[in-house]
Protein backbone atom coordinates (compact mmCIF):
# COMPACT_ATOMS: atom_id res chain seq x y z
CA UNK A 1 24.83 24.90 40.75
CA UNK A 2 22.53 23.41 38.36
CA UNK A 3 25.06 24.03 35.67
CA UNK A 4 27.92 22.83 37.67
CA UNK A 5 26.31 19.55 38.24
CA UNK A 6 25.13 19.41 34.16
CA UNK A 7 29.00 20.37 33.13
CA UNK A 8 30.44 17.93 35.55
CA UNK A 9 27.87 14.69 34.75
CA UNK A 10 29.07 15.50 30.59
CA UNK A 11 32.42 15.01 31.25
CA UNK A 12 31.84 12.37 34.13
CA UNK A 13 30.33 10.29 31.21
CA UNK A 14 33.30 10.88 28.93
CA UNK A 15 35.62 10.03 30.86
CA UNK A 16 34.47 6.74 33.05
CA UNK A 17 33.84 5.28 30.07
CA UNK A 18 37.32 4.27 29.37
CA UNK A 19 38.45 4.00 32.83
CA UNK A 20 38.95 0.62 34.51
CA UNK A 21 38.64 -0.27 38.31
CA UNK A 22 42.05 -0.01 40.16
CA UNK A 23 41.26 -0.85 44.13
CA UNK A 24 38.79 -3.63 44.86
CA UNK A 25 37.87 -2.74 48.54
CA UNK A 26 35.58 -5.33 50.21
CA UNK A 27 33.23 -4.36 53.05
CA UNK A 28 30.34 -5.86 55.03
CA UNK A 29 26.81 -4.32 55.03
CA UNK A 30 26.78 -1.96 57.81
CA UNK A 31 30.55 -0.96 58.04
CA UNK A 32 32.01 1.91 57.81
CA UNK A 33 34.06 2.25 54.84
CA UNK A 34 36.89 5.19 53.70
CA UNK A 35 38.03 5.23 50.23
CA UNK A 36 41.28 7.43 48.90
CA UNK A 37 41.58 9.93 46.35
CA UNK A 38 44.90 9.29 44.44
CA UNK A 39 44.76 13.10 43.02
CA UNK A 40 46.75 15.75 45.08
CA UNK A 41 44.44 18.11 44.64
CA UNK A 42 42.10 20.63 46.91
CA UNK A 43 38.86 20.73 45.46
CA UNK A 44 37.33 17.58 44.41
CA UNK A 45 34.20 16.04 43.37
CA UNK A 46 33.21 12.97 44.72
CA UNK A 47 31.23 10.14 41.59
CA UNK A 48 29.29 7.24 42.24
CA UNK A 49 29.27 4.89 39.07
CA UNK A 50 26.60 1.92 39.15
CA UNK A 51 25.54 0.26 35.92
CA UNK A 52 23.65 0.66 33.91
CA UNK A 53 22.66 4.18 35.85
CA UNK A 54 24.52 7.49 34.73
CA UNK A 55 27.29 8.61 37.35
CA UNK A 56 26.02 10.62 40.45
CA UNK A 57 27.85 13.36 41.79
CA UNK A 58 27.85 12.70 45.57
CA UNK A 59 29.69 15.37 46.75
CA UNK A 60 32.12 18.75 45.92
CA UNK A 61 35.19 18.98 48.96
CA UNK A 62 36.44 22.19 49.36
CA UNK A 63 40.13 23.56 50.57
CA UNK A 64 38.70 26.51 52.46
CA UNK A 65 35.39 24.99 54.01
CA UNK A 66 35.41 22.14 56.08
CA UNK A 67 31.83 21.41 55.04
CA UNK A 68 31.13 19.89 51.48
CA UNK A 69 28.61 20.74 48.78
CA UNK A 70 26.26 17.64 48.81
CA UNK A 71 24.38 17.17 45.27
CA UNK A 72 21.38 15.59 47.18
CA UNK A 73 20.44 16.44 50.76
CA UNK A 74 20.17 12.86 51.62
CA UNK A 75 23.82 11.99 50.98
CA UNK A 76 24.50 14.03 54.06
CA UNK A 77 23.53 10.97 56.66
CA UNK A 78 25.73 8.55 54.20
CA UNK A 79 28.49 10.08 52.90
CA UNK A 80 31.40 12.80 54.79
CA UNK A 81 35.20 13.42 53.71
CA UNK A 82 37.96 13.02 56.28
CA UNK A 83 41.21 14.74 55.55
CA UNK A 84 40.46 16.28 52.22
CA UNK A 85 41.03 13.01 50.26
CA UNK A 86 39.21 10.31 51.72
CA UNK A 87 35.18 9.67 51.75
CA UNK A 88 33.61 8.23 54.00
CA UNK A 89 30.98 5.67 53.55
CA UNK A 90 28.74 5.04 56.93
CA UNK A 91 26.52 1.95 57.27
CA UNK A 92 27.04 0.26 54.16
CA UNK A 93 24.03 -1.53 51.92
CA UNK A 94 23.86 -2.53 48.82
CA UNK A 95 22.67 0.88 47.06
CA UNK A 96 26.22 2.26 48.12
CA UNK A 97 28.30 -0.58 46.16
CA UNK A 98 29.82 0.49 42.94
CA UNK A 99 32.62 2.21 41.69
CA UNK A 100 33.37 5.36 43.41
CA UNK A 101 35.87 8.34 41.86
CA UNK A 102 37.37 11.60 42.44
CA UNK A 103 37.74 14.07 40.21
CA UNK A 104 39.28 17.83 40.13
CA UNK A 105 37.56 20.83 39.44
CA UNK A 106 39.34 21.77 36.30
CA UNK A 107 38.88 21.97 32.40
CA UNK A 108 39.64 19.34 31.37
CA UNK A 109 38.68 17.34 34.48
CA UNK A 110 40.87 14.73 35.48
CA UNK A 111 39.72 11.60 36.86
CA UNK A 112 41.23 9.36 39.81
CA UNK A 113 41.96 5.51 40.06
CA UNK A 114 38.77 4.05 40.91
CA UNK A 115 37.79 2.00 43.92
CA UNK A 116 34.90 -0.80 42.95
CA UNK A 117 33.19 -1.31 46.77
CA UNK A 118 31.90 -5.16 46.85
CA UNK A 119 30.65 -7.32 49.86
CA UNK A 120 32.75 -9.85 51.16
């Protein structure tokens, strides 16, 4: 897993870096919050981008498991995927606003349309 997660942050970095911010969903602290993957795909890795920190991997989605691979036990309580493309963001506060991707689980990866999540 370790070299999963190393693999996927390298080209993570490569790739954001030319990528621009496509939805602009606005939230309040405390919602609840879904955000779409735009790739029709069946595995996918789930990337939190919030300058000036390097990406985090939140989460892998798989087709055959209804349960994800979380990166960090902790993003268990915060974070879930509903119908294979959409993640779910519970009780929103201001650590969980940034850009968020998707991104499949092939060489090379490809990366989604990002959503930037801002407060109203």
């Amino acid at each position: 897993a370790i070299i999963l997660s190393e693999r996927i942050f390298s080209s993570v970095s490569v790739l954001i870096c030319c990528r621009t911010a496509v939805s602009d969903p606005l939230t309040d602290l405390g919602s609840k919050v879904s955000i779409n993957c735009d790739l029709d795909e069946n595995e996918v890795h789930w990337i939190l981008l919030k300058t000036p920190d390097p990406p985090t991997v939140i989460l892998h989605s798989f087709s055959t498991s209804a349960s994800p691979f979380y990166t960090n036990n902790t993003f268990r309580k915060k974070y879930s995927v509903q119908f294979k493309h959409h993640l779910i963001i519970n009780n929103v506060t201001a650590d969980e606003l940034g850009v968020y991707y998707c991104m499949n689980s092939r060489t090379p990866p490809k990366l989604s349309n990002s959503s930037r999540l801002h407060l109203n």
